[in-house]
C-alpha atoms as a PDB file:
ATOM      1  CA  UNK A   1      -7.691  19.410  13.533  1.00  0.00           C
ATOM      2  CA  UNK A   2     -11.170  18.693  12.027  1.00  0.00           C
ATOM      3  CA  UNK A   3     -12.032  16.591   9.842  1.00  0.00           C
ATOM      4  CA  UNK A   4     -13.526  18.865   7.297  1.00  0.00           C
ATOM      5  CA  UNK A   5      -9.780  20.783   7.111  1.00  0.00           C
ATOM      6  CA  UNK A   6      -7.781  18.976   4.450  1.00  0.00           C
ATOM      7  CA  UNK A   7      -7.124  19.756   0.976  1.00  0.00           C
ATOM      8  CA  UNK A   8      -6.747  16.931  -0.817  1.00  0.00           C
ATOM      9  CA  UNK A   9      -8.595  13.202  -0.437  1.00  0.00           C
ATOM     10  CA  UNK A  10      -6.647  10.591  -1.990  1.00  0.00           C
ATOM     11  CA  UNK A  11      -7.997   6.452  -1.874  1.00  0.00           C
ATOM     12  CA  UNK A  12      -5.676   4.227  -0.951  1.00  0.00           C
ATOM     13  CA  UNK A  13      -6.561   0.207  -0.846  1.00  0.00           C
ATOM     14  CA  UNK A  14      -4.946  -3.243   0.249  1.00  0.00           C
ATOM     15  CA  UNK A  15      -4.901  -5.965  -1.781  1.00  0.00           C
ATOM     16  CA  UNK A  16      -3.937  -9.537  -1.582  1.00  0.00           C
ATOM     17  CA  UNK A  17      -4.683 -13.101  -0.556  1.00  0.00           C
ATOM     18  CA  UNK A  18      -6.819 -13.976   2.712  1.00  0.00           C
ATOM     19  CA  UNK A  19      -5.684 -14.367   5.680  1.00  0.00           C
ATOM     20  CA  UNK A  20      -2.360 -12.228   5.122  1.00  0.00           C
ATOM     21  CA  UNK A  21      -3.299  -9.915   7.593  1.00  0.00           C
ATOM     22  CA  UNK A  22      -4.901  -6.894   5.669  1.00  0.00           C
ATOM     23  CA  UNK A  23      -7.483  -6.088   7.721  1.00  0.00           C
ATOM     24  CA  UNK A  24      -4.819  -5.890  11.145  1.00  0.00           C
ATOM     25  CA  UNK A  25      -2.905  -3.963   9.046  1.00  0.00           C
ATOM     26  CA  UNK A  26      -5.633  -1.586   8.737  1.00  0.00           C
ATOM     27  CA  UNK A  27      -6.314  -1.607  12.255  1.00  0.00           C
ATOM     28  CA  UNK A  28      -2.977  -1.901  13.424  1.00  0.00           C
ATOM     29  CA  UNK A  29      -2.693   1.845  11.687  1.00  0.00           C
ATOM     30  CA  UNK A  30      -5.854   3.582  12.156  1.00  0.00           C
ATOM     31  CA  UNK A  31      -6.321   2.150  15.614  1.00  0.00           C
ATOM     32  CA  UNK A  32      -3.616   1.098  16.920  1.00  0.00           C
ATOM     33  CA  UNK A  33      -4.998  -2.481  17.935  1.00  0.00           C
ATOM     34  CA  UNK A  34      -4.333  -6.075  16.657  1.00  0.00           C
ATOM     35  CA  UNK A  35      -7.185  -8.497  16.319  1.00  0.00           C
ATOM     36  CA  UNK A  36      -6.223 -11.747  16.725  1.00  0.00           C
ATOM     37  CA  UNK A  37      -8.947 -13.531  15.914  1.00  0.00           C
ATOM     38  CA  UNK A  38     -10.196 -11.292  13.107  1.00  0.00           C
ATOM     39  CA  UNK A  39     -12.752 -12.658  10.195  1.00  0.00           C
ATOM     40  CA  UNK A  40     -12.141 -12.467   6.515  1.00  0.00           C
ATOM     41  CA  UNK A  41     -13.331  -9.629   5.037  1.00  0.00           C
ATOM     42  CA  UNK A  42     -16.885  -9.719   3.436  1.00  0.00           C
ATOM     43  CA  UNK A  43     -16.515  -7.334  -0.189  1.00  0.00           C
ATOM     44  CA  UNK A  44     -14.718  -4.199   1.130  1.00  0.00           C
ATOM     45  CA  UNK A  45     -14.313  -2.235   4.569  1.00  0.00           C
ATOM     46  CA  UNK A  46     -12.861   0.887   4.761  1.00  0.00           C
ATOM     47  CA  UNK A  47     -11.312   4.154   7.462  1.00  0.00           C
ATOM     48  CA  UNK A  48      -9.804   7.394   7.310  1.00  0.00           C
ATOM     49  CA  UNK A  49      -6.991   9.332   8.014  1.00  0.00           C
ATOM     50  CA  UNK A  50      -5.814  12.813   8.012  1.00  0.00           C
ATOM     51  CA  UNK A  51      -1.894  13.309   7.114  1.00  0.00           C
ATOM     52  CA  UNK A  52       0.256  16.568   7.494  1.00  0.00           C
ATOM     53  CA  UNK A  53       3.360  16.765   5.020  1.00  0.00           C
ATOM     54  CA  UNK A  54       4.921  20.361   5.253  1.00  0.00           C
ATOM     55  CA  UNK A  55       2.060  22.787   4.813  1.00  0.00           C
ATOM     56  CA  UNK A  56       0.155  20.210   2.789  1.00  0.00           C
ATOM     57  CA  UNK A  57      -3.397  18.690   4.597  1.00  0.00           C
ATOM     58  CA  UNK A  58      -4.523  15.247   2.959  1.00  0.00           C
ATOM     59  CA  UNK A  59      -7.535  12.972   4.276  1.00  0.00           C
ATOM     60  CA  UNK A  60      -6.813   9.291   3.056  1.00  0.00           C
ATOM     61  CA  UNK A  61      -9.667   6.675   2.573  1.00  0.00           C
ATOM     62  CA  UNK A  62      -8.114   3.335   3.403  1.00  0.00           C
ATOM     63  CA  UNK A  63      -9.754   0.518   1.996  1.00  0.00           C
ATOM     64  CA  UNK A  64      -9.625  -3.492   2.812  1.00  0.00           C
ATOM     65  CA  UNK A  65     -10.733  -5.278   0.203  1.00  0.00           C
ATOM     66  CA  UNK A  66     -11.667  -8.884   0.410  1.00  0.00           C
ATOM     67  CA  UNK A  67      -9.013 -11.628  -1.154  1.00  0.00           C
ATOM     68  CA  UNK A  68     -11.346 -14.645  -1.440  1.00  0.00           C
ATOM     69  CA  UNK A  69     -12.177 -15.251  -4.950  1.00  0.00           C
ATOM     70  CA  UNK A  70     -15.697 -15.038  -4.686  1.00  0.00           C
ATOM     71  CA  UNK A  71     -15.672 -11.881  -4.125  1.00  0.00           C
ATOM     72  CA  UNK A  72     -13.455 -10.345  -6.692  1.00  0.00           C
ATOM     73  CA  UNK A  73     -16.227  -8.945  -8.760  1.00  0.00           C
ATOM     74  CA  UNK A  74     -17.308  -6.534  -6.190  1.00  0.00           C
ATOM     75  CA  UNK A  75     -13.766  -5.690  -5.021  1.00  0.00           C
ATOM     76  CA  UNK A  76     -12.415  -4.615  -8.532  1.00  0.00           C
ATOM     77  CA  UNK A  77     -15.023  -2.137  -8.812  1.00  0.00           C
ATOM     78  CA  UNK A  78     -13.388  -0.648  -5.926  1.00  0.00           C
ATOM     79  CA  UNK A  79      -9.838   0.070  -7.721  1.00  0.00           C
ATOM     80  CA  UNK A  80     -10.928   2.687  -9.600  1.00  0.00           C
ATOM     81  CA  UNK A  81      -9.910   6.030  -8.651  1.00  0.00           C
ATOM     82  CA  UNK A  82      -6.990   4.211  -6.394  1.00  0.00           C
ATOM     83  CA  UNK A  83      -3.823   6.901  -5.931  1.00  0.00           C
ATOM     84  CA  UNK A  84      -2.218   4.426  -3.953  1.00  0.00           C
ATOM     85  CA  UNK A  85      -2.346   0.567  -3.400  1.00  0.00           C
ATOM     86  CA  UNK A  86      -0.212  -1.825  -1.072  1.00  0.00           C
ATOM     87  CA  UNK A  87       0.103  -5.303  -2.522  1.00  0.00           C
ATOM     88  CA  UNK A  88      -0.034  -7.821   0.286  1.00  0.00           C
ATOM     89  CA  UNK A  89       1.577 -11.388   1.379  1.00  0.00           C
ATOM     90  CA  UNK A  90       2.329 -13.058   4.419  1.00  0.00           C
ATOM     91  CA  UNK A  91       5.779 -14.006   4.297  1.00  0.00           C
ATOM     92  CA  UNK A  92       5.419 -17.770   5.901  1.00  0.00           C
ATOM     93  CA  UNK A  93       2.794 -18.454   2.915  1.00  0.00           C
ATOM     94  CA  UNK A  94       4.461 -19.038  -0.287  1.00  0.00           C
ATOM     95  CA  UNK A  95       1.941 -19.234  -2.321  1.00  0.00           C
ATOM     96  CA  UNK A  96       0.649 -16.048  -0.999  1.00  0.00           C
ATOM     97  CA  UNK A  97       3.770 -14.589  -2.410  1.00  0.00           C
ATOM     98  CA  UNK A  98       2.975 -16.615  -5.983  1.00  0.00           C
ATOM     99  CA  UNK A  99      -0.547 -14.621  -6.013  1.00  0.00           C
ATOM    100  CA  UNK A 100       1.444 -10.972  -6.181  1.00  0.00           C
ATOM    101  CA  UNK A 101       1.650 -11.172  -9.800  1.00  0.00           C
ATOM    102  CA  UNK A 102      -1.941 -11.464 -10.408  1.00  0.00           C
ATOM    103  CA  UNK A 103      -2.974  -9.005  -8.252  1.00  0.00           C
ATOM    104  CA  UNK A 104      -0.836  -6.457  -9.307  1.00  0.00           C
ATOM    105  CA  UNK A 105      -1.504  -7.244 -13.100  1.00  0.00           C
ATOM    106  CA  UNK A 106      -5.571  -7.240 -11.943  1.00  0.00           C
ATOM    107  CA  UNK A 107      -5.070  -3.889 -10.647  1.00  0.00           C
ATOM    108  CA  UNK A 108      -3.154  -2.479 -13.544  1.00  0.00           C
ATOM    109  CA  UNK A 109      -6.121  -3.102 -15.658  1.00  0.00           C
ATOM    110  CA  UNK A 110      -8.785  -0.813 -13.638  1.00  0.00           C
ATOM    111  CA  UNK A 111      -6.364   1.449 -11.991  1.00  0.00           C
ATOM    112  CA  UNK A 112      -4.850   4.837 -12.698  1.00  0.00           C
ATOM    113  CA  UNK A 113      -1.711   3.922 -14.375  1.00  0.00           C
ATOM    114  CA  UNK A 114       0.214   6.383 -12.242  1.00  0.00           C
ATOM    115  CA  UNK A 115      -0.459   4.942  -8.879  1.00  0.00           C
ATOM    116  CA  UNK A 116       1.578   4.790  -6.556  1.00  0.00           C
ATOM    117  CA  UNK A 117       2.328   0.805  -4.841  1.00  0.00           C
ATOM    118  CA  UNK A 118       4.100  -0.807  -2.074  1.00  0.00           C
ATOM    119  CA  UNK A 119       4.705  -4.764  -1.677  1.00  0.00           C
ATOM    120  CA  UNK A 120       4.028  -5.471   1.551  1.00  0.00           C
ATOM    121  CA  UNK A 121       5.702  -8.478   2.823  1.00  0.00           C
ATOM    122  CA  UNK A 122       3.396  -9.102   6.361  1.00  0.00           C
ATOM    123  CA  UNK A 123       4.184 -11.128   9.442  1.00  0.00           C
ATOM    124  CA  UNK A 124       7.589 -10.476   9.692  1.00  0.00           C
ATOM    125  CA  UNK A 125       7.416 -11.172  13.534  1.00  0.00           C
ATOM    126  CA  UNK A 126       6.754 -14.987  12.314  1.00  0.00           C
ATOM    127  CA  UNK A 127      10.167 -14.760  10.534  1.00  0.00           C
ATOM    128  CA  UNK A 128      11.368 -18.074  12.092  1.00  0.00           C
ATOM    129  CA  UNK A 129       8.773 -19.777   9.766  1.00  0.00           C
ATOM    130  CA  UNK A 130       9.150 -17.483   6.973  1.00  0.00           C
ATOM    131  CA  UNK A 131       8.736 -19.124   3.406  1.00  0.00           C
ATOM    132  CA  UNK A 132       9.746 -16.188   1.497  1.00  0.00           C
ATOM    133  CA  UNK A 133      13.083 -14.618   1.865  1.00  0.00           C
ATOM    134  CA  UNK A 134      13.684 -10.511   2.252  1.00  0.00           C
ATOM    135  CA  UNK A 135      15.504 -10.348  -1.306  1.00  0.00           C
ATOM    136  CA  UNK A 136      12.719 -12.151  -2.924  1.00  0.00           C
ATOM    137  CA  UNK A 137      10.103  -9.749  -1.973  1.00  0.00           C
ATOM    138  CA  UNK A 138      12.885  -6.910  -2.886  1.00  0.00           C
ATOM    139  CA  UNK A 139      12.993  -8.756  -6.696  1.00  0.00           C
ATOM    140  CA  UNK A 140       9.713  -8.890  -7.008  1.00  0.00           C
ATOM    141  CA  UNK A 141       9.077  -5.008  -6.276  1.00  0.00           C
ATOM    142  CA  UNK A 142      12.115  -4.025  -8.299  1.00  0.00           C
ATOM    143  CA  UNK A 143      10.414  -6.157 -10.924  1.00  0.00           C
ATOM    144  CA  UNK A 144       6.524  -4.324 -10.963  1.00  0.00           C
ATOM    145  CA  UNK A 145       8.574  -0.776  -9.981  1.00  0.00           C
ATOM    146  CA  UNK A 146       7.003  -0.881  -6.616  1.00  0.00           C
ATOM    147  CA  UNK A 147       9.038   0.170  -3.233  1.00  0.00           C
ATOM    148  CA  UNK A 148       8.983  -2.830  -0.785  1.00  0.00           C
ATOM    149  CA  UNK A 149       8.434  -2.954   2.884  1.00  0.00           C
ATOM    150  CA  UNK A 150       8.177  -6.255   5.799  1.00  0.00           C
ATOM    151  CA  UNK A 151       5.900  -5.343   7.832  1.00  0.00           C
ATOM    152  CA  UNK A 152       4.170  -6.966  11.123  1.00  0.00           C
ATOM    153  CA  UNK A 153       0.764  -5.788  12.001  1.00  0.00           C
ATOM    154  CA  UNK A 154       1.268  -7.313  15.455  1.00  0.00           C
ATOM    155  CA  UNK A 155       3.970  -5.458  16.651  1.00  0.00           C
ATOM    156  CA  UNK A 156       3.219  -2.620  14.222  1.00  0.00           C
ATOM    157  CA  UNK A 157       6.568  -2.810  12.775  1.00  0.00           C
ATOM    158  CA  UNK A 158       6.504  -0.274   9.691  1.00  0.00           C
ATOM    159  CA  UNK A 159       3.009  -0.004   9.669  1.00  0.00           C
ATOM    160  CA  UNK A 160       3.067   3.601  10.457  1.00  0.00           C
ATOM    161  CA  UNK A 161       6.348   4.167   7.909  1.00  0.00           C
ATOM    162  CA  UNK A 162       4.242   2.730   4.887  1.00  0.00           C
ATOM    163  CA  UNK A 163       1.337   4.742   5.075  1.00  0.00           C
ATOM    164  CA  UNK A 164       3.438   8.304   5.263  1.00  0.00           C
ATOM    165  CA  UNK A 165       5.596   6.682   2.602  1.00  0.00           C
ATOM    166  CA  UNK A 166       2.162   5.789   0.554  1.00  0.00           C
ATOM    167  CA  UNK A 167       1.243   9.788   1.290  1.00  0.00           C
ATOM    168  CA  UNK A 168       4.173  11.483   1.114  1.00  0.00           C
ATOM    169  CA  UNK A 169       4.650   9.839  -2.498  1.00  0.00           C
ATOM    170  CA  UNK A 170       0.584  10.588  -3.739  1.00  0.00           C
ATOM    171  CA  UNK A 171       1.105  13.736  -2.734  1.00  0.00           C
ATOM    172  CA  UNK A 172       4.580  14.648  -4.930  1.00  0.00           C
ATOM    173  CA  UNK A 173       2.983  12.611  -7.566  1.00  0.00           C
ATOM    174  CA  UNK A 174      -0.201  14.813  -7.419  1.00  0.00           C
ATOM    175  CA  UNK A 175       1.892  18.098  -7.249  1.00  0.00           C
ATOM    176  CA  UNK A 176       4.430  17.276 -10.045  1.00  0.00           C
ATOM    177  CA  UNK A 177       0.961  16.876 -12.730  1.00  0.00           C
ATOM    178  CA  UNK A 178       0.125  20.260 -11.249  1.00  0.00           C
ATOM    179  CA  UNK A 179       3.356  21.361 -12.386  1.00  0.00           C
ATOM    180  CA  UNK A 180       2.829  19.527 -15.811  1.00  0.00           C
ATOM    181  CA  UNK A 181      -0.454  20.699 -16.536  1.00  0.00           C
ATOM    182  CA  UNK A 182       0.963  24.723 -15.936  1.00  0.00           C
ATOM    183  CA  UNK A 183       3.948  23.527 -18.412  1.00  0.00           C
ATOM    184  CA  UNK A 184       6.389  23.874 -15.224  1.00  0.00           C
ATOM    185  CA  UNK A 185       7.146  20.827 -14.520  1.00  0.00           C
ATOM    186  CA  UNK A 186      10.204  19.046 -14.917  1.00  0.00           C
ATOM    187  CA  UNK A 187       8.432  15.757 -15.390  1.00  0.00           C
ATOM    188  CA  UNK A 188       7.790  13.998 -18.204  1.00  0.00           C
ATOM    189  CA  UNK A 189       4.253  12.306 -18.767  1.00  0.00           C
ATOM    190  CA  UNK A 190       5.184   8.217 -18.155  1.00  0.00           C
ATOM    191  CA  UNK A 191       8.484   9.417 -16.778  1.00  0.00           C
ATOM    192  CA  UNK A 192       8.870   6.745 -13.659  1.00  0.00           C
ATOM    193  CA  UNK A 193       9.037   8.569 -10.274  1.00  0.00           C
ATOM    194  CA  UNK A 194      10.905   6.847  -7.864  1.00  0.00           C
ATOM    195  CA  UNK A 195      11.423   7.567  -3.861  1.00  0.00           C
ATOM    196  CA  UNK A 196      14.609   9.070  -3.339  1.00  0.00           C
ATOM    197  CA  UNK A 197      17.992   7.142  -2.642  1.00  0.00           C
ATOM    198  CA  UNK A 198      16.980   7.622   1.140  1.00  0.00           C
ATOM    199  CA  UNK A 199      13.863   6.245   1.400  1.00  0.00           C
ATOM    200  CA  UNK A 200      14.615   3.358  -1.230  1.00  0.00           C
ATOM    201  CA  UNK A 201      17.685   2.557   1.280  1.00  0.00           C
ATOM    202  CA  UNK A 202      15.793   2.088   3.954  1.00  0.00           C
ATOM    203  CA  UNK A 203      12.929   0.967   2.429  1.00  0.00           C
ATOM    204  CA  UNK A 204      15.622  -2.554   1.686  1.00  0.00           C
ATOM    205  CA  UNK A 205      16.730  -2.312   4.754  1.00  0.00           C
ATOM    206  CA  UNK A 206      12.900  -3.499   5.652  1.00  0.00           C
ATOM    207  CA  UNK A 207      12.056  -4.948   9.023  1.00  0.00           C
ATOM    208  CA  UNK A 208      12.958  -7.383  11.608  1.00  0.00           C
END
């Protein structure tokens, strides 16, 4: 398919701490390939993708943003416009975890209110030094109304399932203000949507 053939482009970014493995989650996804000794992200770096959900064609700008401090000022300017975010921490780093609030609440401030996010809880595959439990990440999504995923960039466990969850979620989002703005929709404006019993079950379920 080219790349010209799509319908819709939606931005999606990650956010979070250094070092909690944004960028190989990036490249884990559009590439396929884990970089194990990877450098910190200078401001923002960013790929594409083109999804296919039913008859729908979507091209998705990923974007890694930087999580040093220093460079905050040039990474906020990038949240605007975001459809879709995925909060990150590495789960043997508590204090990576402690940082989720203030990233979220940062991006609440510049982004669409109706965005769509998913806590990623990263490195699962290092889960005999873990620091933060499964059902803490799970409270901490229920508690921001995000959905909630471990994920591990080095095997690539649910890498692939967050991103089509991330799309598959812009896209009903997108469709249902259609509906809204024809007064069809069964929506209403600042009603929460939530994934479906399904996905949410396995979404808890999580990874290894």
């Amino acid at each position: 398919m080219a790349e010209e053939e799509y319908e819709m482009m939606i931005k999606i970014i990650l956010i979070g701490d250094s070092a909690v493995g944004k960028t190989n989650i990036m490249s884990r996804y559009l590439k396929g390939e884990f970089m194990e000794s990877s450098k910190a992200t200078i401001g923002v770096e960013f790929g594409s993708k083109i999804f296919k959900i039913d008859e729908h064609v979507i091209k998705a700008q990923i974007w890694d943003t930087a999580g040093q401090e220093k460079y905050k000022s040039i990474t906020g300017a990038y949240y605007k416009g975001t459809k879709g975010a995925f909060i990150v921490y590495d789960i043997t780093r508590q204090e990576t975890f402690d940082n989720v609030d203030r990233w979220i609440n940062e991006l609440k401030v510049t982004a669409d209110p109706k965005l769509f996010m998913i806590l990623i809880g990263n490195k699962c595959d290092l889960a005999d030094k873990r620091e933060v439990s499964i059902e803490q990440g799970e409270e901490k999504a229920k508690s921001f109304g995000c959905a909630f995923l471990e994920t591990s960039a080095l095997s690539g466990d649910n890498i692939d399932k967050g991103f089509q969850m991330m799309a598959e979620e812009i896209l009903k989002k997108n469709l249902n203000d259609d509906l809204d703005d024809d007064e069809f929709g069964t929506i209403e404006k600042g009603e929460e949507i939530n994934l479906d019993k399904t996905k949410n079950d396995e979404a808890k379920k999580a990874c290894c």
